[in-house]
PDB file of N, CA and C in Angstrom:
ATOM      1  N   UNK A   1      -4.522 -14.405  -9.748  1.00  0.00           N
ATOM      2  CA  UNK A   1      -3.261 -14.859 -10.270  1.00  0.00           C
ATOM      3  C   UNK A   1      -2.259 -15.090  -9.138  1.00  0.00           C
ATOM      4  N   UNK A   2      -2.171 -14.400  -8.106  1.00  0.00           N
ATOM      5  CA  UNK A   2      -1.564 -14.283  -7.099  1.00  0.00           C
ATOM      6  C   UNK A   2      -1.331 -15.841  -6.283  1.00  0.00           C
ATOM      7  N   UNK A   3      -2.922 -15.906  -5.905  1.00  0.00           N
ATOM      8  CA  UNK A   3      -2.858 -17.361  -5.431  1.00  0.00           C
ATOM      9  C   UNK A   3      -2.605 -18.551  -6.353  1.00  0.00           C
ATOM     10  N   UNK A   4      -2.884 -18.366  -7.236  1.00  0.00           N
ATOM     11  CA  UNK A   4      -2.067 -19.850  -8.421  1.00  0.00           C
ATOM     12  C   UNK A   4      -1.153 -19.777  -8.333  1.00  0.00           C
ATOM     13  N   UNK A   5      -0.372 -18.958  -8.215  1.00  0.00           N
ATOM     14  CA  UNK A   5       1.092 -18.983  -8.442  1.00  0.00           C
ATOM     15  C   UNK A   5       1.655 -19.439  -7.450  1.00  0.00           C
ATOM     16  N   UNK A   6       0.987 -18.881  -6.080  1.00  0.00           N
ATOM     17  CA  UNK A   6       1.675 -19.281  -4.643  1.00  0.00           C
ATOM     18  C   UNK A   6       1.411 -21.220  -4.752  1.00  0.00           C
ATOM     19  N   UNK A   7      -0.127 -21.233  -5.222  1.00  0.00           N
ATOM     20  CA  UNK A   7      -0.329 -23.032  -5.587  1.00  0.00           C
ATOM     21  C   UNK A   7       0.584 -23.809  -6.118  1.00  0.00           C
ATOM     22  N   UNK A   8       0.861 -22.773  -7.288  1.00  0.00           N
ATOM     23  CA  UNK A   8       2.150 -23.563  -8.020  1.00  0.00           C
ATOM     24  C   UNK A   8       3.858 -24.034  -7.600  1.00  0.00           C
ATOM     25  N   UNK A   9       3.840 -22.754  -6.341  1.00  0.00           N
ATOM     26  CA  UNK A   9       5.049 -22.886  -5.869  1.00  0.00           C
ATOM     27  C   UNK A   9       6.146 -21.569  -6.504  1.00  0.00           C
ATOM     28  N   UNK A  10       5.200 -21.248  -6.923  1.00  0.00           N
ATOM     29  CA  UNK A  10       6.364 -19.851  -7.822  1.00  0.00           C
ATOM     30  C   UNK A  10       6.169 -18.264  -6.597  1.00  0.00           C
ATOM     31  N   UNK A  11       7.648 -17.796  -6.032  1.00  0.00           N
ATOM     32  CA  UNK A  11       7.399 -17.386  -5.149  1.00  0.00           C
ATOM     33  C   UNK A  11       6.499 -16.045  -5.899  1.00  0.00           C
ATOM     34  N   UNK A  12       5.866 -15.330  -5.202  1.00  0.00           N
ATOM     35  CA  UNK A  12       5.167 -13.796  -6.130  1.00  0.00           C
ATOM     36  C   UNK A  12       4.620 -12.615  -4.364  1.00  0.00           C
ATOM     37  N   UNK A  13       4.963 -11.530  -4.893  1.00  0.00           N
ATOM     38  CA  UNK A  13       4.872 -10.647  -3.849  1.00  0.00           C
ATOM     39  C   UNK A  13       3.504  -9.744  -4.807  1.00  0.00           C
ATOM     40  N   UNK A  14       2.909  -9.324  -3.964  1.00  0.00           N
ATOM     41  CA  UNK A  14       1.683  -7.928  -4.132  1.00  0.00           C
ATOM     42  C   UNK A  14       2.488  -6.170  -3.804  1.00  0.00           C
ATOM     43  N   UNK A  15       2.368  -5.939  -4.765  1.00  0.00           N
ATOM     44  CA  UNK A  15       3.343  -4.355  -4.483  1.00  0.00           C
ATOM     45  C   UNK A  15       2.098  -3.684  -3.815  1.00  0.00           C
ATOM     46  N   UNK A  16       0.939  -3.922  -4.147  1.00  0.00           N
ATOM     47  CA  UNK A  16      -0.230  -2.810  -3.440  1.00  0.00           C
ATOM     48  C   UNK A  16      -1.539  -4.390  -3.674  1.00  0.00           C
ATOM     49  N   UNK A  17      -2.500  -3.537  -2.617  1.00  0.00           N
ATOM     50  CA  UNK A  17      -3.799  -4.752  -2.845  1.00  0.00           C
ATOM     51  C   UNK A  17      -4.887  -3.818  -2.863  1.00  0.00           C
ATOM     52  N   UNK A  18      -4.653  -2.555  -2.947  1.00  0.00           N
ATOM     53  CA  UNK A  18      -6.157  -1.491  -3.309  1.00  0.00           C
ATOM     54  C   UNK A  18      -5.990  -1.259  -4.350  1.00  0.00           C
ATOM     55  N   UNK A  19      -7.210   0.035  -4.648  1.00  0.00           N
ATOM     56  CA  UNK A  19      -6.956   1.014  -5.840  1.00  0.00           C
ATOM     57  C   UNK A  19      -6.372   1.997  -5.631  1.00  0.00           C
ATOM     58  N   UNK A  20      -4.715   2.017  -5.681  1.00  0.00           N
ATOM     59  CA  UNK A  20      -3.613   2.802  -5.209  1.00  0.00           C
ATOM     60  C   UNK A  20      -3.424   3.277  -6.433  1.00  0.00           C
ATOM     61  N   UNK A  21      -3.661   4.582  -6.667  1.00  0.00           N
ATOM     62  CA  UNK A  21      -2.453   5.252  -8.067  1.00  0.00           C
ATOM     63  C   UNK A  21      -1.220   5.343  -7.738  1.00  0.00           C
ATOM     64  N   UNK A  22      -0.791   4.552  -8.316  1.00  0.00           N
ATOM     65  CA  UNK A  22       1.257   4.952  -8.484  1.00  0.00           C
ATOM     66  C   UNK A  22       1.864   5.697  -9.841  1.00  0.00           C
ATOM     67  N   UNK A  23       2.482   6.457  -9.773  1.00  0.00           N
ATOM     68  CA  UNK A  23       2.865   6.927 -10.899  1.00  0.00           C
ATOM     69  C   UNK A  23       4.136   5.928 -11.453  1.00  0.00           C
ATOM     70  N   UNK A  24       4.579   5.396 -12.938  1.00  0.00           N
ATOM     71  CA  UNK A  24       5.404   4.586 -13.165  1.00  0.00           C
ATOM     72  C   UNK A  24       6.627   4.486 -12.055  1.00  0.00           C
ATOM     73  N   UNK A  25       7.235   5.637 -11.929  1.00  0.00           N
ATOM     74  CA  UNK A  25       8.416   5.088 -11.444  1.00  0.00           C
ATOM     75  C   UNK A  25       8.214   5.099 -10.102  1.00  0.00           C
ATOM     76  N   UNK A  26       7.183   4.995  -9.059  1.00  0.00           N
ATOM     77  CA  UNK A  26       7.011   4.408  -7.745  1.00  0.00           C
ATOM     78  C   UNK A  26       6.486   3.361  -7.984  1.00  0.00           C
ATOM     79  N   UNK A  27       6.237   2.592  -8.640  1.00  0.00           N
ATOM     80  CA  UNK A  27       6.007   1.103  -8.907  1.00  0.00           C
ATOM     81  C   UNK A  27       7.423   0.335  -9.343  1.00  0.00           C
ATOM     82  N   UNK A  28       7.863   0.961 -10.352  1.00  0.00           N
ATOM     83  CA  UNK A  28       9.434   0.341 -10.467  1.00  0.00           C
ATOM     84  C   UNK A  28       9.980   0.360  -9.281  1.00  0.00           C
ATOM     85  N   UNK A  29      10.396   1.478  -8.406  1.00  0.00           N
ATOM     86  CA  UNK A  29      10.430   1.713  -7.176  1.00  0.00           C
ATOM     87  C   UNK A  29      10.259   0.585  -5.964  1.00  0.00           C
ATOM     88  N   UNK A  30       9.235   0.439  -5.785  1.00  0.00           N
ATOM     89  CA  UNK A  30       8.851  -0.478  -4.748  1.00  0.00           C
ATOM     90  C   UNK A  30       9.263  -2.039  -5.812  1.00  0.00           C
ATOM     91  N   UNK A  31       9.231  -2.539  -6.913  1.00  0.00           N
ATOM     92  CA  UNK A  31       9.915  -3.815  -6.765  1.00  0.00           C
ATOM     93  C   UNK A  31      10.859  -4.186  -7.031  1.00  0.00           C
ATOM     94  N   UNK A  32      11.920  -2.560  -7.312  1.00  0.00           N
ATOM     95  CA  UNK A  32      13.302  -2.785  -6.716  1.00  0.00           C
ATOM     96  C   UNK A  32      13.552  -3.045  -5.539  1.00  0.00           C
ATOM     97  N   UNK A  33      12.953  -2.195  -4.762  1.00  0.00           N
ATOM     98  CA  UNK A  33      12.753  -2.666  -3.190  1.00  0.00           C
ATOM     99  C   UNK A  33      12.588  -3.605  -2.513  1.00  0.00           C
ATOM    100  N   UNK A  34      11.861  -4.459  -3.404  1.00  0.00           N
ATOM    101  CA  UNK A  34      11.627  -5.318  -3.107  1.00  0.00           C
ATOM    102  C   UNK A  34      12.770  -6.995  -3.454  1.00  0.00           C
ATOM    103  N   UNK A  35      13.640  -6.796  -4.693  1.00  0.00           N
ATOM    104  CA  UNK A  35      14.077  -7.490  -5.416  1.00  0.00           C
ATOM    105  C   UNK A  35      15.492  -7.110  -5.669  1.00  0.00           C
ATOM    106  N   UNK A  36      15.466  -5.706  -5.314  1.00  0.00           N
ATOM    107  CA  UNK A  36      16.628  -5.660  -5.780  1.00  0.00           C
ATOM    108  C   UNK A  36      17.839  -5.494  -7.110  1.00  0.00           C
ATOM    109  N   UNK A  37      16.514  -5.317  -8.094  1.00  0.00           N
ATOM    110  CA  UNK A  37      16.903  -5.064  -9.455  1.00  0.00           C
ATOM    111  C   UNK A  37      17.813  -6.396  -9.728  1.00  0.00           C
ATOM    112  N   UNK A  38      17.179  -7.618  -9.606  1.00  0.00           N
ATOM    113  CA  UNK A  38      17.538  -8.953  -9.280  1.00  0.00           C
ATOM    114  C   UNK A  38      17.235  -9.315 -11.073  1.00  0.00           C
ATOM    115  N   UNK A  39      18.464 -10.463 -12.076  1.00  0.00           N
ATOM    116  CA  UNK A  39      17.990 -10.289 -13.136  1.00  0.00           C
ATOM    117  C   UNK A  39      16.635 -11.578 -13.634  1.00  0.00           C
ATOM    118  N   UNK A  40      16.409 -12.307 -12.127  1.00  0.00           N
ATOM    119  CA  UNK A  40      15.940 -13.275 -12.393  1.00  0.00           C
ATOM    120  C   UNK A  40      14.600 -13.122 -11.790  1.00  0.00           C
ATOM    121  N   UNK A  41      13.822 -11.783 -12.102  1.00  0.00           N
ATOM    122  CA  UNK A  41      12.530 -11.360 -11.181  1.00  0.00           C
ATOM    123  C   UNK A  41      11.648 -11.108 -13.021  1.00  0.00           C
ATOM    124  N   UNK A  42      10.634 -11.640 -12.651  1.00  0.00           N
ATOM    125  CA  UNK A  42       9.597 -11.343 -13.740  1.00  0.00           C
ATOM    126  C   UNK A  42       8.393 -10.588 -13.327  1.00  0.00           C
ATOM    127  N   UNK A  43       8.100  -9.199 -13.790  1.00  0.00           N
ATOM    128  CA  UNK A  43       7.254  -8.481 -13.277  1.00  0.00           C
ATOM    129  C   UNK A  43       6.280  -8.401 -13.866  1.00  0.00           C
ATOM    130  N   UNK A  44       4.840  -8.653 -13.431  1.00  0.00           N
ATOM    131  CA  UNK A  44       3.766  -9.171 -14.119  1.00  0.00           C
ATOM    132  C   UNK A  44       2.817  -7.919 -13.363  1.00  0.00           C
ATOM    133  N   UNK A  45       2.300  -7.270 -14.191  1.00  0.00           N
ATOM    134  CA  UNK A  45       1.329  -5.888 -13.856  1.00  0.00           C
ATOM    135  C   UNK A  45       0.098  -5.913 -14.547  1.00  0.00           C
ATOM    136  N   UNK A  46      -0.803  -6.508 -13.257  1.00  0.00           N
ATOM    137  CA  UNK A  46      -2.096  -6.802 -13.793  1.00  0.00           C
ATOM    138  C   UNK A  46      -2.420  -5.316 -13.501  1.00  0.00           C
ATOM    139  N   UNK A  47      -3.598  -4.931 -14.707  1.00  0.00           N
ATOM    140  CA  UNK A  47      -4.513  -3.898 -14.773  1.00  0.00           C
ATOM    141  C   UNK A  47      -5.913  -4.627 -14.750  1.00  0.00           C
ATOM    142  N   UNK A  48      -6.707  -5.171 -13.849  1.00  0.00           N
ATOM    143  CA  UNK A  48      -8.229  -5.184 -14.072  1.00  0.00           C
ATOM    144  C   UNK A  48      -9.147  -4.102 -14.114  1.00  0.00           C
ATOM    145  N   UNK A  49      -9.575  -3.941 -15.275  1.00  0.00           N
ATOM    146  CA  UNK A  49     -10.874  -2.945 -15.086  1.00  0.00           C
ATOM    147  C   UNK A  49     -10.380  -1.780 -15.449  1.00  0.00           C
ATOM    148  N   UNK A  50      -8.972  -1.585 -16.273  1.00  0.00           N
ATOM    149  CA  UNK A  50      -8.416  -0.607 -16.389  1.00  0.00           C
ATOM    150  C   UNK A  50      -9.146   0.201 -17.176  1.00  0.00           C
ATOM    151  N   UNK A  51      -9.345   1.130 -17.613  1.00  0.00           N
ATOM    152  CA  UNK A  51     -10.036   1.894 -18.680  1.00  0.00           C
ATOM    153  C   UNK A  51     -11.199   1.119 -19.033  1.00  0.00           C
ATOM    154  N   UNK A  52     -12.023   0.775 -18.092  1.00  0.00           N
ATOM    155  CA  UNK A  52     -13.109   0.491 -17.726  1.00  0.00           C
ATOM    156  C   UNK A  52     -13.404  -0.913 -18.715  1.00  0.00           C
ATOM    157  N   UNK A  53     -12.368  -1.865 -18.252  1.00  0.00           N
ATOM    158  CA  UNK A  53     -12.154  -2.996 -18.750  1.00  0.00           C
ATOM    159  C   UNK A  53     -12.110  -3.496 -20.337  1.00  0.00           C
ATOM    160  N   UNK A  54     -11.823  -2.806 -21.028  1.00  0.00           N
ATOM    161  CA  UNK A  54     -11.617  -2.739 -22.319  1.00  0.00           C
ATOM    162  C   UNK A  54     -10.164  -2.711 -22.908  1.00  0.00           C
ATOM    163  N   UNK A  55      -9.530  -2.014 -22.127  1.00  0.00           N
ATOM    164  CA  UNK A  55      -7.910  -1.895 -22.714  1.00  0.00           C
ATOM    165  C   UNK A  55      -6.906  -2.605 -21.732  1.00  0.00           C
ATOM    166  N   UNK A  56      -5.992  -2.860 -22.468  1.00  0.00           N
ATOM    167  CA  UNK A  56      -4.410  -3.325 -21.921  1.00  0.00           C
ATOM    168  C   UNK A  56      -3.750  -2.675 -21.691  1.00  0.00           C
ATOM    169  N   UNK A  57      -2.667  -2.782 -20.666  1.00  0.00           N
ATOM    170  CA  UNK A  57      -1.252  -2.313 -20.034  1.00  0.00           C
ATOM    171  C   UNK A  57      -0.727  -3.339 -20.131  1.00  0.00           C
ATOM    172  N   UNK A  58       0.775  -2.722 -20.541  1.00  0.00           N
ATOM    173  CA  UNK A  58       1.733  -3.667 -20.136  1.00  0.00           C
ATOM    174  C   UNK A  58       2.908  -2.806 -19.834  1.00  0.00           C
ATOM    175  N   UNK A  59       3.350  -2.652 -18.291  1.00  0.00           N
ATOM    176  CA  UNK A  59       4.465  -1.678 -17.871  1.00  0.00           C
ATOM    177  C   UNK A  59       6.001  -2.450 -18.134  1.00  0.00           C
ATOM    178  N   UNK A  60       6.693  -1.862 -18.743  1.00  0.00           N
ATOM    179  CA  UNK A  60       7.925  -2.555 -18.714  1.00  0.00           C
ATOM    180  C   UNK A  60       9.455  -1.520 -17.739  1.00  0.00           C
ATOM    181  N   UNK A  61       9.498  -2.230 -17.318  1.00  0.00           N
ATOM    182  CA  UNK A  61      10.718  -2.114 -16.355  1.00  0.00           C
ATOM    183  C   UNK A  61      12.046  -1.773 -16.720  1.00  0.00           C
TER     184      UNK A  61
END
Protein backbone atom coordinates (compact mmCIF):
# COMPACT_ATOMS: atom_id res chain seq x y z
CA UNK A 1 0.00 0.00 0.00
CA UNK A 2 2.83 2.14 0.82
CA UNK A 3 4.26 2.19 -2.63
CA UNK A 4 0.84 2.95 -4.51
CA UNK A 5 0.33 5.64 -2.71
CA UNK A 6 3.86 7.14 -3.11
CA UNK A 7 2.79 6.12 -7.21
CA UNK A 8 -0.13 8.02 -6.76
CA UNK A 9 1.49 11.02 -5.40
CA UNK A 10 -0.22 10.94 -1.96
CA UNK A 11 2.53 11.82 0.49
CA UNK A 12 2.53 8.50 3.28
CA UNK A 13 5.25 7.85 5.99
CA UNK A 14 5.99 4.04 7.61
CA UNK A 15 5.84 4.50 11.54
CA UNK A 16 7.77 0.97 11.82
CA UNK A 17 8.76 -1.67 8.83
CA UNK A 18 9.24 -4.89 11.23
CA UNK A 19 7.31 -6.93 13.56
CA UNK A 20 7.52 -4.18 16.24
CA UNK A 21 4.88 -4.45 19.14
CA UNK A 22 3.71 -1.00 20.03
CA UNK A 23 1.33 -0.62 22.59
CA UNK A 24 -1.70 1.89 21.33
CA UNK A 25 -0.54 4.95 22.60
CA UNK A 26 3.22 4.68 21.23
CA UNK A 27 1.81 4.42 17.88
CA UNK A 28 -0.48 7.46 18.34
CA UNK A 29 2.72 8.76 19.69
CA UNK A 30 5.07 8.47 16.93
CA UNK A 31 2.42 9.94 14.25
CA UNK A 32 1.96 12.81 16.27
CA UNK A 33 5.50 13.08 15.94
CA UNK A 34 5.42 12.80 13.07
CA UNK A 35 2.39 15.17 11.95
CA UNK A 36 1.80 16.94 14.50
CA UNK A 37 -1.73 16.18 15.44
CA UNK A 38 -2.24 17.92 11.93
CA UNK A 39 -6.27 17.83 11.11
CA UNK A 40 -5.58 16.94 7.59
CA UNK A 41 -3.46 13.50 8.26
CA UNK A 42 -5.37 10.18 7.57
CA UNK A 43 -4.05 7.29 9.52
CA UNK A 44 -4.28 4.05 7.86
CA UNK A 45 -3.08 0.91 10.20
CA UNK A 46 -2.48 -2.01 8.28
CA UNK A 47 -2.55 -5.31 10.36
CA UNK A 48 -1.33 -8.24 7.94
CA UNK A 49 -1.47 -11.57 9.33
CA UNK A 50 -2.88 -10.24 12.40
CA UNK A 51 -4.42 -12.99 14.46
CA UNK A 52 -3.10 -15.23 12.11
CA UNK A 53 -4.78 -13.59 9.17
CA UNK A 54 -8.31 -13.98 9.86
CA UNK A 55 -9.30 -10.86 11.84
CA UNK A 56 -9.42 -7.01 11.50
CA UNK A 57 -8.06 -3.93 13.28
CA UNK A 58 -8.93 -0.79 12.93
CA UNK A 59 -6.98 1.71 15.48
CA UNK A 60 -8.60 4.99 15.78
CA UNK A 61 -6.79 8.01 16.87
Amino acid sequence: MYKRLQELGIPAVMTREDDEYLPKEDRIERVLDLYDNSPGVILVSNHINAGGGDSHCVTNV
